[in-house]
Protein backbone atom coordinates (compact mmCIF):
# COMPACT_ATOMS: atom_id res chain seq x y z
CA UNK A 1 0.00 0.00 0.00
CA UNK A 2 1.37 3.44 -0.91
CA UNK A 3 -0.02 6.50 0.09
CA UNK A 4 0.69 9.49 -1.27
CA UNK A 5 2.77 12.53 1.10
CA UNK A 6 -0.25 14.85 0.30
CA UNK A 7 -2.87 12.97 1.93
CA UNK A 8 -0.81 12.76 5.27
CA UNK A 9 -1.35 16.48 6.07
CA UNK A 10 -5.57 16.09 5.94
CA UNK A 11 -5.94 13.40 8.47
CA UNK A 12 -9.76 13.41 7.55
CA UNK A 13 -9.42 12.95 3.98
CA UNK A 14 -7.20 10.07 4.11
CA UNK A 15 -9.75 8.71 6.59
CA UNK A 16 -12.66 9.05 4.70
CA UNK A 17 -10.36 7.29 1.60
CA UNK A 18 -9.39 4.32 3.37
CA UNK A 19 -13.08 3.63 5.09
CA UNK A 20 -14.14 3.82 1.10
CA UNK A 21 -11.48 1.56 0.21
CA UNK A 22 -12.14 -0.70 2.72
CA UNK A 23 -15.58 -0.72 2.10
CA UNK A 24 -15.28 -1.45 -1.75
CA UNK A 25 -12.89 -4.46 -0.80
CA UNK A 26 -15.85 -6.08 2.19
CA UNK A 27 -18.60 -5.63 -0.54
CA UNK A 28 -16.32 -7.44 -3.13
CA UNK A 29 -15.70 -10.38 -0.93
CA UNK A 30 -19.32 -10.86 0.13
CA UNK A 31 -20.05 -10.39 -4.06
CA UNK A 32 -17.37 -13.70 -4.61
CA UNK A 33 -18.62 -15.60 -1.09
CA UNK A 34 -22.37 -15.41 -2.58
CA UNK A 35 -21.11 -16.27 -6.25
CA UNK A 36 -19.18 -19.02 -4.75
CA UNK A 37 -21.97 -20.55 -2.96
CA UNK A 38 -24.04 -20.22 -5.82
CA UNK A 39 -21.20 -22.45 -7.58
CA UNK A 40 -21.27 -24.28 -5.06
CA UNK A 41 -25.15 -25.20 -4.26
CA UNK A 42 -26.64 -24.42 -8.08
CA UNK A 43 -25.89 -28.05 -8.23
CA UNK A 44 -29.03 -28.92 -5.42
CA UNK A 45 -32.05 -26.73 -7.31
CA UNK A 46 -33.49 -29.84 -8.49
CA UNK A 47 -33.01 -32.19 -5.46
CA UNK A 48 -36.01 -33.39 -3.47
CA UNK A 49 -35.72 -34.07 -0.04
């Protein structure tokens, strides 16, 4: 991770940029956990239990 020297001096800024970033990253992995388990599970739509 690089950040650049200009962000250091506005403390809230860089904040606010690295809750987004985080944020984008969380909402990818849930996007590939549910398109995993769909992967995963499509196979059981037709089972009958």
């Amino acid at each position: 991770v690089s950040i650049d020297d200009s962000l250091l001096e506005d403390k809230e800024s860089l904040q606010i940029l690295l809750i987004s970033a985080i944020n984008d990253v969380l909402a990818m992995v849930a996007q590939n956990r549910s398109s995993m388990a769909n992967d995963v599970l499509g196979g059981f739509g037709g089972m009958k239990l």
